[in-house]
N, C-alpha and C. Protein backbone atom coordinates (compact mmCIF):
# COMPACT_ATOMS: atom_id res chain seq x y z
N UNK A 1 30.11 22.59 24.96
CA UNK A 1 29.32 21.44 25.36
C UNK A 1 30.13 20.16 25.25
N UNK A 2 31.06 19.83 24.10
CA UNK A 2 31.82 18.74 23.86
C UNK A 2 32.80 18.78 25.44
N UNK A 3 33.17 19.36 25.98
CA UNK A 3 34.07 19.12 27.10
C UNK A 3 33.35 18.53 28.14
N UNK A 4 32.44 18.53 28.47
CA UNK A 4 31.72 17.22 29.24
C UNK A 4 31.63 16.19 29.13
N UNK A 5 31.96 15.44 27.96
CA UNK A 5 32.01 14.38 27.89
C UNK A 5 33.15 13.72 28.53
N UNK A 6 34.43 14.01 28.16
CA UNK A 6 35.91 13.86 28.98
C UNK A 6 36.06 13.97 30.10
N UNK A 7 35.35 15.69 30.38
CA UNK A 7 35.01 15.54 32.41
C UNK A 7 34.74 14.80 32.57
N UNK A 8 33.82 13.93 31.95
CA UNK A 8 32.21 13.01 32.70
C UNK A 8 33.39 11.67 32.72
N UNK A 9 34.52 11.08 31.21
CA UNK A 9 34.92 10.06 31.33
C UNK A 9 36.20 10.01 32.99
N UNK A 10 36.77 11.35 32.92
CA UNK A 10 37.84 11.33 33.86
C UNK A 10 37.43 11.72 35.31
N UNK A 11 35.95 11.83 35.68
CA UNK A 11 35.59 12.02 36.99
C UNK A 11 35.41 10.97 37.33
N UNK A 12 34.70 9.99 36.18
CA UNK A 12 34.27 8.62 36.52
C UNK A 12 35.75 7.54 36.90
N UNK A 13 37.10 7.56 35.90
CA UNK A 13 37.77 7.36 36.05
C UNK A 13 38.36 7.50 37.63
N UNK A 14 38.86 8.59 38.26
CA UNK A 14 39.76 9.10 39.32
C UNK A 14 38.38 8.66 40.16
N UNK A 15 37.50 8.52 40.04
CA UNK A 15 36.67 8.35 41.53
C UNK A 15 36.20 7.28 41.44
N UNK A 16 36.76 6.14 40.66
CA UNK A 16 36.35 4.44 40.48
C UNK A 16 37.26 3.73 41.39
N UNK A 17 36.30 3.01 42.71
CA UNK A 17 37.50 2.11 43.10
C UNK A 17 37.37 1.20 42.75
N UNK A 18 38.71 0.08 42.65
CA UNK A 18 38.99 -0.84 41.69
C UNK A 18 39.48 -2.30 42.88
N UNK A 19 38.61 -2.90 43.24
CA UNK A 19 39.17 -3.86 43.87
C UNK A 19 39.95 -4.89 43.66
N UNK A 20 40.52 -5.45 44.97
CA UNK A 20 41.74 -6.28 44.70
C UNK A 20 41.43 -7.67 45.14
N UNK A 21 40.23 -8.29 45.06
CA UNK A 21 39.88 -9.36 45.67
C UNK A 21 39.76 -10.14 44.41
N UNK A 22 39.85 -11.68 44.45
CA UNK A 22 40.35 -12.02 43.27
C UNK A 22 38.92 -12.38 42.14
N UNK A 23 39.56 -12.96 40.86
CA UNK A 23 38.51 -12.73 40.08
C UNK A 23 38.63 -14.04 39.21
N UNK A 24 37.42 -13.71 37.93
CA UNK A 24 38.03 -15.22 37.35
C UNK A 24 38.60 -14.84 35.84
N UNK A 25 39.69 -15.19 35.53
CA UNK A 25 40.09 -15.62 34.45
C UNK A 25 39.74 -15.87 33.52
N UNK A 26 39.69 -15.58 31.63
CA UNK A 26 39.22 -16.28 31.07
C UNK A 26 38.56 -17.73 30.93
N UNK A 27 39.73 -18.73 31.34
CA UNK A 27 39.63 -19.90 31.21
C UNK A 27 38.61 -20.33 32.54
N UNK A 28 38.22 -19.24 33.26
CA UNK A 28 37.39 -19.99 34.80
C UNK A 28 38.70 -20.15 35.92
N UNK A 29 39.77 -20.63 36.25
CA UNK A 29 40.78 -20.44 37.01
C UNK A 29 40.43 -19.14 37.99
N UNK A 30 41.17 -18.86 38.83
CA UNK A 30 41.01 -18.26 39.69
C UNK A 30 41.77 -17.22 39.60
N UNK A 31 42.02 -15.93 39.92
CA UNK A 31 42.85 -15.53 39.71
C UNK A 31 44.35 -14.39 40.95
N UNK A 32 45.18 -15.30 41.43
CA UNK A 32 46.05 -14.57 42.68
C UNK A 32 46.43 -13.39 42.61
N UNK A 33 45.58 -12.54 43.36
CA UNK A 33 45.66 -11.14 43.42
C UNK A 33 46.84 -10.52 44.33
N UNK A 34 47.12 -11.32 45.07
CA UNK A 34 48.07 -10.97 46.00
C UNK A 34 49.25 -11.13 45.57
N UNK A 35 49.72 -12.09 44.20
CA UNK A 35 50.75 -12.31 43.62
C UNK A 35 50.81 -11.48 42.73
N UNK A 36 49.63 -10.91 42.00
CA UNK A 36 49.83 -10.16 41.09
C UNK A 36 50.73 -8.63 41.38
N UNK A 37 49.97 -8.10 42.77
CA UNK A 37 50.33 -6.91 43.31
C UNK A 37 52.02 -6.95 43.50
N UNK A 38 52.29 -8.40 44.34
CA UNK A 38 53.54 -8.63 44.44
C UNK A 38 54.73 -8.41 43.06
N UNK A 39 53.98 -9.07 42.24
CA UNK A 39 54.67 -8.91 40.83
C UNK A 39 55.10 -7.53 40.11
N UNK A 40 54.01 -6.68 40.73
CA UNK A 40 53.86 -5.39 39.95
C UNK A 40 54.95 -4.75 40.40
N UNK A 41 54.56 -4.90 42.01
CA UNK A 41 55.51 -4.07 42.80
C UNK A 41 57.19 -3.98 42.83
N UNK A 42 57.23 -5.68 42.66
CA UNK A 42 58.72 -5.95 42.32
C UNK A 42 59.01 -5.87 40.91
N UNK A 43 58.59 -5.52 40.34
CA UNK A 43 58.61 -5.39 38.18
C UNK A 43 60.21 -4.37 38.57
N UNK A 44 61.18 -4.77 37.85
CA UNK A 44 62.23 -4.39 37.69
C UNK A 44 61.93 -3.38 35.93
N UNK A 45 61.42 -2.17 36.67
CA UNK A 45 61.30 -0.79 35.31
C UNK A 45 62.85 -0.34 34.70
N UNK A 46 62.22 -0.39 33.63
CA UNK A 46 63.38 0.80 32.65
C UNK A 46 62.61 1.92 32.30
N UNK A 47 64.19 2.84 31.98
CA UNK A 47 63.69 3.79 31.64
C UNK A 47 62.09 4.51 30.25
N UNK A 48 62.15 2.71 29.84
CA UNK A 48 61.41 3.22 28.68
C UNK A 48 59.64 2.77 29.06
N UNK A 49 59.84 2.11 30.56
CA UNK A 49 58.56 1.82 30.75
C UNK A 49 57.41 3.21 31.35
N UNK A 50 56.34 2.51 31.66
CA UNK A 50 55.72 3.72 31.91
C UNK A 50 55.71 3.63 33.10
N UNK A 51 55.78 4.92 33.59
CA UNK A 51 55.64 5.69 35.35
C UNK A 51 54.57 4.53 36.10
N UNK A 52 54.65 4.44 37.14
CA UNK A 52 53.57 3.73 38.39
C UNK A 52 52.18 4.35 38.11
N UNK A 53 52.68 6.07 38.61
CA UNK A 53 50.72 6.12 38.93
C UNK A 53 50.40 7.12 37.16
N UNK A 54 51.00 6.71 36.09
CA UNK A 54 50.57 6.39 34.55
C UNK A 54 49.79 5.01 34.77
N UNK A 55 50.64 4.09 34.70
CA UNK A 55 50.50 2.97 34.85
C UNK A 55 48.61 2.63 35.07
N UNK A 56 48.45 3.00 36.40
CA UNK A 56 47.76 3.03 37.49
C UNK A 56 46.52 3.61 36.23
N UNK A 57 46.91 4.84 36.34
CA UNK A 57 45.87 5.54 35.86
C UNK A 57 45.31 4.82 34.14
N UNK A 58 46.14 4.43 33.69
CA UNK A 58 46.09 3.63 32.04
C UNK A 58 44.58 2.63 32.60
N UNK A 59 44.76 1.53 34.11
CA UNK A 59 44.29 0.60 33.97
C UNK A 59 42.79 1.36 34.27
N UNK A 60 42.77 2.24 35.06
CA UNK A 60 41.64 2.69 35.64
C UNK A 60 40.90 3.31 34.32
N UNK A 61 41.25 3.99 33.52
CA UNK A 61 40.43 4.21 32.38
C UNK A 61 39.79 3.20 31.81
N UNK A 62 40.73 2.11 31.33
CA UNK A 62 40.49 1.46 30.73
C UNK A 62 39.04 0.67 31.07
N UNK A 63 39.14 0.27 32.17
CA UNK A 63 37.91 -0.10 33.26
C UNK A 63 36.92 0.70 32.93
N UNK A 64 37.31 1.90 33.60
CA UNK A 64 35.61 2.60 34.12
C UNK A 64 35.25 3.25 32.77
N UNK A 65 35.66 2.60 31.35
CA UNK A 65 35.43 3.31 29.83
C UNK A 65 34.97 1.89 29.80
N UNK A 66 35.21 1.31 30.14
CA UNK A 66 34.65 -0.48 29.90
C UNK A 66 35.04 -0.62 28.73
N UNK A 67 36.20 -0.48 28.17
CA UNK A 67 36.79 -0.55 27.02
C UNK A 67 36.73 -2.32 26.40
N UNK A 68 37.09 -2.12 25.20
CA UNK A 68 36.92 -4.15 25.03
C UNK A 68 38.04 -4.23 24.18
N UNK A 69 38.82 -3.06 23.14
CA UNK A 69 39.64 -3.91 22.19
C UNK A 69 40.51 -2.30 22.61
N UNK A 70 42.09 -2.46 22.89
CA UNK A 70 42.64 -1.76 22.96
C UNK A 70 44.32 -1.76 22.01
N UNK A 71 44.84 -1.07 21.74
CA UNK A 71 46.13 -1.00 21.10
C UNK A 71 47.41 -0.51 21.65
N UNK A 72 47.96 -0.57 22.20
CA UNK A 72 49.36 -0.08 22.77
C UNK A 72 50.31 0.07 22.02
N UNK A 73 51.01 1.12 21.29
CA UNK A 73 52.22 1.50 20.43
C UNK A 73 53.49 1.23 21.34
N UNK A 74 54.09 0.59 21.72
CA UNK A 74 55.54 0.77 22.41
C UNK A 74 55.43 0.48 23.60
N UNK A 75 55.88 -1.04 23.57
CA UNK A 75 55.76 -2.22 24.86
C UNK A 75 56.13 -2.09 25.99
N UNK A 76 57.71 -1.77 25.36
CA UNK A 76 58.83 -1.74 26.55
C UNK A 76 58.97 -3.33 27.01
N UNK A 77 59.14 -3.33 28.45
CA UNK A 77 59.05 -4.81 28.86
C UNK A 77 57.63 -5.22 29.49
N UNK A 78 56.76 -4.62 29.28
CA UNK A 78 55.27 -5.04 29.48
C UNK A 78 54.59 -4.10 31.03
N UNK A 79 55.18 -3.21 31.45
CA UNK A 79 54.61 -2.78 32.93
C UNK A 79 53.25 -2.33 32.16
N UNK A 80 53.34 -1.67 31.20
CA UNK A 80 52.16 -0.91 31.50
C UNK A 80 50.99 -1.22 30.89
N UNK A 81 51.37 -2.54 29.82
CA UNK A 81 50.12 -3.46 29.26
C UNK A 81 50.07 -4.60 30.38
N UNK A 82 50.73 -4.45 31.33
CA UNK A 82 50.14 -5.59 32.26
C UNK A 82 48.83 -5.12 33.47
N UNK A 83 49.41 -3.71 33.03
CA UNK A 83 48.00 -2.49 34.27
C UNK A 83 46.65 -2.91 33.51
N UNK A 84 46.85 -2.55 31.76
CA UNK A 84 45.44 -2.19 31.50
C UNK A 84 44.91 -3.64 31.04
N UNK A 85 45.80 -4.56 30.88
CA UNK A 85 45.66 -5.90 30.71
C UNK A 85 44.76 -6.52 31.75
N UNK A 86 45.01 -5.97 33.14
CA UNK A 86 44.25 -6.47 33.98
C UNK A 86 42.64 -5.78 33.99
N UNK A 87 42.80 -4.39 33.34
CA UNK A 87 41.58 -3.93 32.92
C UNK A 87 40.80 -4.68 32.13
N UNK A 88 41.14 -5.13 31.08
CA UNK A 88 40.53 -5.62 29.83
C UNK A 88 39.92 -7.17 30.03
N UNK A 89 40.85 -7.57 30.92
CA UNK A 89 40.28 -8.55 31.74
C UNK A 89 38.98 -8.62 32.77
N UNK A 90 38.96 -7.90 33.01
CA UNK A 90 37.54 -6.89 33.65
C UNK A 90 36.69 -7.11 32.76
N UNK A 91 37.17 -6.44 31.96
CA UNK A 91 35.84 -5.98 30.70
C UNK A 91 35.18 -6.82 30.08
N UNK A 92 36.37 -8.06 29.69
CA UNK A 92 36.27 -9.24 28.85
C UNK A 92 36.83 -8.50 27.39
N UNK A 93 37.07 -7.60 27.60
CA UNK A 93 38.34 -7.35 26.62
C UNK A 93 39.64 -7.42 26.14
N UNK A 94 40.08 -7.09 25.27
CA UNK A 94 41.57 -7.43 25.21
C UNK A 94 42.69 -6.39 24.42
N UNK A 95 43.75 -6.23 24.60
CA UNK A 95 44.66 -5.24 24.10
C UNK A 95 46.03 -5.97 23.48
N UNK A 96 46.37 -5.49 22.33
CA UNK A 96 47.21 -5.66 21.59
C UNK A 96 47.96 -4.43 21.90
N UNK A 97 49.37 -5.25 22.10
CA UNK A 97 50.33 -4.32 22.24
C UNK A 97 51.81 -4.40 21.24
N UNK A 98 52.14 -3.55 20.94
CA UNK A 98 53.41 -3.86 19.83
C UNK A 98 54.79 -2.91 19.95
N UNK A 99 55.66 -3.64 19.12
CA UNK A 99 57.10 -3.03 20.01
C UNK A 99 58.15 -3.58 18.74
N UNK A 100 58.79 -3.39 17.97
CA UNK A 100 59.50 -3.15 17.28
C UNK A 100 60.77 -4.37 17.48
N UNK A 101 61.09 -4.02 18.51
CA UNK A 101 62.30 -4.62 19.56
C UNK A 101 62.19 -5.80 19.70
N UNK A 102 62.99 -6.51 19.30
CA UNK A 102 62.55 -8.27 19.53
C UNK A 102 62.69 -8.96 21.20
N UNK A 103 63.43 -8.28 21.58
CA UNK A 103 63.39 -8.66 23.08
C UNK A 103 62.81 -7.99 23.97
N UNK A 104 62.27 -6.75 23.71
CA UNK A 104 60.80 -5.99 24.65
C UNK A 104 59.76 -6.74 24.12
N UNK A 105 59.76 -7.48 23.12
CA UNK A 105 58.67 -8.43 22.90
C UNK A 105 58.71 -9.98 23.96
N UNK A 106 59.72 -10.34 23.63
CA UNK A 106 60.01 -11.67 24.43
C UNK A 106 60.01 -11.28 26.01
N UNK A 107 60.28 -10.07 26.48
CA UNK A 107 60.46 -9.79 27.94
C UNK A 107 58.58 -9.61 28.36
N UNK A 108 57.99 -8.99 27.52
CA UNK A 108 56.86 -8.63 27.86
C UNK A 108 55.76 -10.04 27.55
N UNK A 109 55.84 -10.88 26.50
CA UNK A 109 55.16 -12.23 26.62
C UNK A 109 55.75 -12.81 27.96
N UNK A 110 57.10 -12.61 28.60
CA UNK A 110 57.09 -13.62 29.40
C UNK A 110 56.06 -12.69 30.63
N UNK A 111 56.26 -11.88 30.96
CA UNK A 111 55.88 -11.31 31.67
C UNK A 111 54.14 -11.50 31.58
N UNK A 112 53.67 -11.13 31.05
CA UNK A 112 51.86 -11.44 30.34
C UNK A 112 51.95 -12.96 30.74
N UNK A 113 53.03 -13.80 30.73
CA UNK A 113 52.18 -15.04 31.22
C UNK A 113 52.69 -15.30 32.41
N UNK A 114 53.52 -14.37 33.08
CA UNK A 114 53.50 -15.34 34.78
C UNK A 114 52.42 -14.17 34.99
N UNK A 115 52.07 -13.67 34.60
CA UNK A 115 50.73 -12.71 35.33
C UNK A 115 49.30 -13.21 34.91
N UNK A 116 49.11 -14.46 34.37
CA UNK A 116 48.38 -15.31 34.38
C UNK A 116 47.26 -14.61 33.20
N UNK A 117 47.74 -13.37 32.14
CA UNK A 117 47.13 -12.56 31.17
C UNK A 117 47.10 -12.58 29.83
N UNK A 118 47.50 -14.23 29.81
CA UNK A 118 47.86 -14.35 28.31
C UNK A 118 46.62 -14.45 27.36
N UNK A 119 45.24 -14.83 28.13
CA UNK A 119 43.93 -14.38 27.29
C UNK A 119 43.15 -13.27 26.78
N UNK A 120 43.93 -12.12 27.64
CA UNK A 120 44.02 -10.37 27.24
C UNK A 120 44.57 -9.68 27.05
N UNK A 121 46.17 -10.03 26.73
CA UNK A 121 46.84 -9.40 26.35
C UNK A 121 47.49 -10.24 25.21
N UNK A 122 48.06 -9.63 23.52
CA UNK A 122 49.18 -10.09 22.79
C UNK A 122 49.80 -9.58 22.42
N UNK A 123 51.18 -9.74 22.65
CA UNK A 123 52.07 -8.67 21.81
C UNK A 123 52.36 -9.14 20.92
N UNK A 124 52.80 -8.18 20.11
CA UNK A 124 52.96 -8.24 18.56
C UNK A 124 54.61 -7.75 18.02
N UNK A 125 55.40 -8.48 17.52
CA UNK A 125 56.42 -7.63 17.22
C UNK A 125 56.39 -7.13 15.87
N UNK A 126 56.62 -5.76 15.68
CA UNK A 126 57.10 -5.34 14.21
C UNK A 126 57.41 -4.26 14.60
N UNK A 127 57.19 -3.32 13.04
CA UNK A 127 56.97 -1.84 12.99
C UNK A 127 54.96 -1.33 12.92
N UNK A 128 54.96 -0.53 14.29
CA UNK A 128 53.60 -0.16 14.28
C UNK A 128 53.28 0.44 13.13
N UNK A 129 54.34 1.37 12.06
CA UNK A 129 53.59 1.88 10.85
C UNK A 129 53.13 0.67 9.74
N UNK A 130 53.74 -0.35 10.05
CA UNK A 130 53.18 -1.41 9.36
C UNK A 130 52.35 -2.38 10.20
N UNK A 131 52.33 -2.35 11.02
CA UNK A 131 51.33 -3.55 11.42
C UNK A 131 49.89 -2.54 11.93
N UNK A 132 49.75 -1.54 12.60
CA UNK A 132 48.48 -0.94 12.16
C UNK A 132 47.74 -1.20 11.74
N UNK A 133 47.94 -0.92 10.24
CA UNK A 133 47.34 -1.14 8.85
C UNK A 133 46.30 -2.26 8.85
N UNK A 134 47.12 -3.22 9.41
CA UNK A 134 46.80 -4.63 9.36
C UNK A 134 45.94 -5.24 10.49
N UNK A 135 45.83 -4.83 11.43
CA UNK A 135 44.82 -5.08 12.44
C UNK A 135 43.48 -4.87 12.39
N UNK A 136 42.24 -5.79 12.45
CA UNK A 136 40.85 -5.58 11.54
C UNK A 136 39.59 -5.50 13.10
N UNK A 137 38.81 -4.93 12.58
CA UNK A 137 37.98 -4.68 13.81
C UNK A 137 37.86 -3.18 13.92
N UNK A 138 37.14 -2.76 14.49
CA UNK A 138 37.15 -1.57 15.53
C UNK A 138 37.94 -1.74 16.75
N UNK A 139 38.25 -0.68 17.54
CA UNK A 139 39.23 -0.50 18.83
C UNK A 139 38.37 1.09 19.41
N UNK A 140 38.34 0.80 20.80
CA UNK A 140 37.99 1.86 21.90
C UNK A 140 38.70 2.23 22.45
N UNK A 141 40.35 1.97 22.46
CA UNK A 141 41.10 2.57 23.56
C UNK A 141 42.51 2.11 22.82
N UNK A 142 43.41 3.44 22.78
CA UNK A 142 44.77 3.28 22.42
C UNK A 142 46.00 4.14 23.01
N UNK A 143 47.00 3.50 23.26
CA UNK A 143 48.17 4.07 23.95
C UNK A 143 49.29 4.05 23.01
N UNK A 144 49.67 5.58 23.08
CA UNK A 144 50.75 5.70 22.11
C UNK A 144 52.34 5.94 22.89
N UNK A 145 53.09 5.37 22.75
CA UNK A 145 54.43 5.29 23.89
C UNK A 145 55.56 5.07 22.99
N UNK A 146 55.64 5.75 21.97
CA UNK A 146 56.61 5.07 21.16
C UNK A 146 57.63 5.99 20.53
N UNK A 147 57.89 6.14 19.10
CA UNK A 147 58.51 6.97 18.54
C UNK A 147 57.78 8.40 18.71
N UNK A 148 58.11 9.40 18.86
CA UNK A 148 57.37 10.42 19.60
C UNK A 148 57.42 11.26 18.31
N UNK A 149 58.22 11.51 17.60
CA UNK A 149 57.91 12.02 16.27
C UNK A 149 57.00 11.23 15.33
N UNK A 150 56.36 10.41 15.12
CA UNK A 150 55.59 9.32 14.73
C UNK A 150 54.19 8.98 15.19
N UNK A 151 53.96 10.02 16.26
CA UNK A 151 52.53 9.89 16.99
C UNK A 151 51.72 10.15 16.15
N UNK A 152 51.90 11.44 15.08
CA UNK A 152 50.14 11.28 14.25
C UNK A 152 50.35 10.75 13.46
N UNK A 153 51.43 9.79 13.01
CA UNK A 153 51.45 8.61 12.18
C UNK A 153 50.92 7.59 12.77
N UNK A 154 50.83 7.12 14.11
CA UNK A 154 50.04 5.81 14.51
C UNK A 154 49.02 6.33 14.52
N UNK A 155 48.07 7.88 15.00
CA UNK A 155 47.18 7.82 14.93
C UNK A 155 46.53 7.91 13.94
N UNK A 156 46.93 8.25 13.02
CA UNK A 156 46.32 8.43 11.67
C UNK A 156 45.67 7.40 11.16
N UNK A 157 46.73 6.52 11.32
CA UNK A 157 46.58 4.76 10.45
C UNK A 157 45.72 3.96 11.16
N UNK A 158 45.26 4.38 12.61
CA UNK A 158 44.42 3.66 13.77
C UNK A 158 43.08 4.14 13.72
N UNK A 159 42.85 5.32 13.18
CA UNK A 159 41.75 6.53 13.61
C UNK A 159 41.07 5.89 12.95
N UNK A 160 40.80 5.24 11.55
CA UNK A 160 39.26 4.95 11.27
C UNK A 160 38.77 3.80 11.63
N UNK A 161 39.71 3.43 12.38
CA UNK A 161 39.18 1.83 13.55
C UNK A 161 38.53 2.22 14.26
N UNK A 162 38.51 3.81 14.80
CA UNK A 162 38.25 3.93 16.14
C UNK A 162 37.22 3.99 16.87
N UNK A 163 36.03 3.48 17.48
CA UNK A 163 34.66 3.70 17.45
C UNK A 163 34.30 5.02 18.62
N UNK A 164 32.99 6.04 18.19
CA UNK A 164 33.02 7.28 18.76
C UNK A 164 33.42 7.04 20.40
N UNK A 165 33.67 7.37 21.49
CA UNK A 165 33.63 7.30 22.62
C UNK A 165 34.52 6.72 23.19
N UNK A 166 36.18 6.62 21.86
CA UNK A 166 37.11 5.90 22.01
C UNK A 166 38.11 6.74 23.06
N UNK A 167 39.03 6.24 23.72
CA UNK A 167 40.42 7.22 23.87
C UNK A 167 41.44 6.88 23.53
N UNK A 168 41.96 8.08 23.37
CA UNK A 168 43.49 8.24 22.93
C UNK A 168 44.68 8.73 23.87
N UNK A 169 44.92 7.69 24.62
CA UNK A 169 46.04 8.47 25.43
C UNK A 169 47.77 8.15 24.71
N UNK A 170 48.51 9.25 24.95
CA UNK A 170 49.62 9.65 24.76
C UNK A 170 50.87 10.03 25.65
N UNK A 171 51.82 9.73 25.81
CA UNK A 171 52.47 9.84 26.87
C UNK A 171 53.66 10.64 26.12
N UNK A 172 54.38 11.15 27.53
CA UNK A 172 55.21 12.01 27.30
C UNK A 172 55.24 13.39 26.25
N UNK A 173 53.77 14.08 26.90
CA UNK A 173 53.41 15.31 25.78
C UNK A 173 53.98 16.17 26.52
N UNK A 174 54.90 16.39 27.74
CA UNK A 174 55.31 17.85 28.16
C UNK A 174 56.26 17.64 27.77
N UNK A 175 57.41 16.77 27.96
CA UNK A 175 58.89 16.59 27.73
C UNK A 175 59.13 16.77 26.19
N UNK A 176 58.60 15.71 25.79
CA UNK A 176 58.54 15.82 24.23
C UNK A 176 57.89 16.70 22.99
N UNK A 177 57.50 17.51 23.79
CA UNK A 177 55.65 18.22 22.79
C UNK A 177 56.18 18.94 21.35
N UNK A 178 57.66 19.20 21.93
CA UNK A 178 58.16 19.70 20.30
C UNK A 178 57.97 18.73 19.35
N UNK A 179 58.82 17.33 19.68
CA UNK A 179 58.16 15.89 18.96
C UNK A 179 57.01 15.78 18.06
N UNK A 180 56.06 16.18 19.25
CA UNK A 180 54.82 15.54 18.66
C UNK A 180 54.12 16.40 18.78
N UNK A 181 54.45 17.92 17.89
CA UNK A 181 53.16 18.97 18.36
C UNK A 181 52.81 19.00 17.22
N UNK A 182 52.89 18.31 15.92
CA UNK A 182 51.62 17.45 14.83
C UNK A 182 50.62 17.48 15.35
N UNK A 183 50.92 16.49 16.68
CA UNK A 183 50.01 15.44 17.00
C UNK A 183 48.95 16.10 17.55
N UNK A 184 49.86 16.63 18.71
CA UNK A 184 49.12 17.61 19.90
C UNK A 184 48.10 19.05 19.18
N UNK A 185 48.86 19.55 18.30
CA UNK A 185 47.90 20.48 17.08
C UNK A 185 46.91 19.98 16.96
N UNK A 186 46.70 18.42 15.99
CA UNK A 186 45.81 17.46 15.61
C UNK A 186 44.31 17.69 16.75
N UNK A 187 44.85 17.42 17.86
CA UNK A 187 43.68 17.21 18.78
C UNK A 187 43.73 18.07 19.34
N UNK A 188 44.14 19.24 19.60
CA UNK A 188 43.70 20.08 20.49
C UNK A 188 42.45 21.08 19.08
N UNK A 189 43.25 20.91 18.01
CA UNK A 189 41.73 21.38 17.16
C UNK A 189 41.12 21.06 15.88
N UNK A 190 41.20 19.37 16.51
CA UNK A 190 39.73 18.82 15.67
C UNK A 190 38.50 18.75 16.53
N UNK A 191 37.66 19.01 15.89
CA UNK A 191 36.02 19.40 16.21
C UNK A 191 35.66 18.04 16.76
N UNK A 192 36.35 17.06 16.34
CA UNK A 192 36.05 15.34 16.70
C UNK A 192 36.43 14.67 18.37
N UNK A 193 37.76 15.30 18.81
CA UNK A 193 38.07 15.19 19.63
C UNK A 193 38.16 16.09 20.61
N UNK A 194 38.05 15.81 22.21
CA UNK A 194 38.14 16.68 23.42
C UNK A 194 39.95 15.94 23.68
N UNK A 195 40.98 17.06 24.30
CA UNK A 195 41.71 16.64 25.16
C UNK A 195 42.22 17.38 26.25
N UNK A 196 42.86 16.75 27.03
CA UNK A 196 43.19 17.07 28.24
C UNK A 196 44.85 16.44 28.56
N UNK A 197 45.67 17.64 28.79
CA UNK A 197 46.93 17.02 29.67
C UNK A 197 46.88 16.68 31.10
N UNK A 198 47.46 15.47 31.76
CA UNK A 198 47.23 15.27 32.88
C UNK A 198 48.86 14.86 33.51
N UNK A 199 49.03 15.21 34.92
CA UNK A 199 50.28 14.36 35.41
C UNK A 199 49.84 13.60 36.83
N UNK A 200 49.79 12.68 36.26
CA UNK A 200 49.27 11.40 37.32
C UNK A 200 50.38 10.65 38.15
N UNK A 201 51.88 11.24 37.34
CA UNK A 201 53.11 10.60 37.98
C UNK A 201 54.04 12.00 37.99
N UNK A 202 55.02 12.21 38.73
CA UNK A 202 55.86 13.29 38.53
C UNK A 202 57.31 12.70 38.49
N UNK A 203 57.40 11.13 38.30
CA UNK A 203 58.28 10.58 38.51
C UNK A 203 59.63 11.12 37.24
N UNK A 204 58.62 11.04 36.06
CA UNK A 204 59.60 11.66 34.86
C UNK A 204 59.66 13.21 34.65
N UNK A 205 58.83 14.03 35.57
CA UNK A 205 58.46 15.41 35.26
C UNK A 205 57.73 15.42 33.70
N UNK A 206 56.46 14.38 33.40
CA UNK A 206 56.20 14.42 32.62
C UNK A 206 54.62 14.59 32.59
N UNK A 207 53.52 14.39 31.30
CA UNK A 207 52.65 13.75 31.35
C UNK A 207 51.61 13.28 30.15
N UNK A 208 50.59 13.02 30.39
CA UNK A 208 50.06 12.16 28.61
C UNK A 208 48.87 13.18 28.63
N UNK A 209 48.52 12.98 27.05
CA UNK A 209 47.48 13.24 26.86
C UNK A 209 46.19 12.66 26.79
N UNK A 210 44.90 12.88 26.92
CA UNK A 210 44.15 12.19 26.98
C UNK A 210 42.85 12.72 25.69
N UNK A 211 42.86 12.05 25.62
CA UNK A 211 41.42 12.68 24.14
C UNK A 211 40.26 11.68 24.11
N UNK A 212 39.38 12.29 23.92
CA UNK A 212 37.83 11.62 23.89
C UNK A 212 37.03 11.70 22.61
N UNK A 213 36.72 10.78 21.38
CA UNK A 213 36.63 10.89 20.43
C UNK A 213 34.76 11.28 20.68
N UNK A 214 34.70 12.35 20.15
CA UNK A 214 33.40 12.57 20.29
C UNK A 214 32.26 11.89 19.09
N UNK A 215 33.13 11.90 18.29
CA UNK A 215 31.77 11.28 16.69
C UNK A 215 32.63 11.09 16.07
């Protein structure tokens, strides 16, 4: 019975269209959709960012989960908190994202503000096993992209933030799964969570996991 719930979040997901006509901004401003797309499109990726249709797919959850407070483990230079950034912006939510690296921090603030997202998105620099800890609130939605041996260490330290009906997506569980088959153990059998592997990009021959916190 618990696996319906995840169907129900990822049918709603893949069959949400997401328009591109513009919107308003925190502040009331307007917001250039046509620049944004432009921006995305020309985003000069590294290897450590996330895939396009990841990307893609990150923002569309985020949306059609109507998520409001999200967490991102491992910045990179901002592609893929600028997808769900534009989600959360939707929502009137917002996502914290963090990155270790002092200049995937500085690359990704600059980036969050020519994309006009600096009211839904912040990055954070440290170490996620320490700054975790420290973040207060509940959270509905988290992306783990980081040290891949270290995944059920962020989730661990995140999990009792997490409110029921949260997700947990994870990237790079085929390539890496030796890494992080803690992690992948973890949720494929706790009674708490549903998950699902998906490949939404084949760009890395890779793909994430997705989990649906049931209670």
């Amino acid at each position: 019975m618990k696996r319906i719930h995840l169907a129900s979040i990822l049918a709603l997901a893949l069959g949400m269209g997401i328009g591109l006509s513009s919107v308003g901004a925190a502040d009331g401003e307007p917001v250039d959709e046509l620049f944004r797309k432009e921006f995305v499109a020309k985003f000069r990726r590294t290897g450590l960012n996330t895939a396009p249709g990841d990307a893609r797919l990150l923002q569309i959850l985020v949306e059609s989960s109507r998520a409001k407070r999200g967490v991102e483990v491992g910045s990179a230079t901002g592609y893929g908190a600028l997808h769900m950034g534009i989600a959360f912006e939707r929502t009137g939510g917002h996502l914290i994202t963090i990155d270790i690296d002092p200049e995937m921090v500085r690359k990704t603030r600059e980036n969050v503000q020519a994309m006009g997202l600096g009211q839904s998105v912040t990055a954070l620099e440290g170490d996620a096993l320490k700054l975790l800890p420290t973040l207060e609130g509940e959270f509905d939605f988290v992306f783990l992209d980081a040290v891949k041996r270290d995944y059920l260490k962020y989730f661990q330290l995140i999990s009792p933030k997490l409110k029921p009906g949260a997700l947990v997506v994870a990237d790079n569980v085929i390539q890496s799964a030796r890494e992080m088959r803690d992690f992948l153990d973890f949720m494929e059998q706790s009674p708490d969570y549903d998950m699902v592997i998906v490949r939404s990009s084949m760009e890395k021959n890779d793909g994430m996991a997705i989990c649906y916190k049931i209670r």
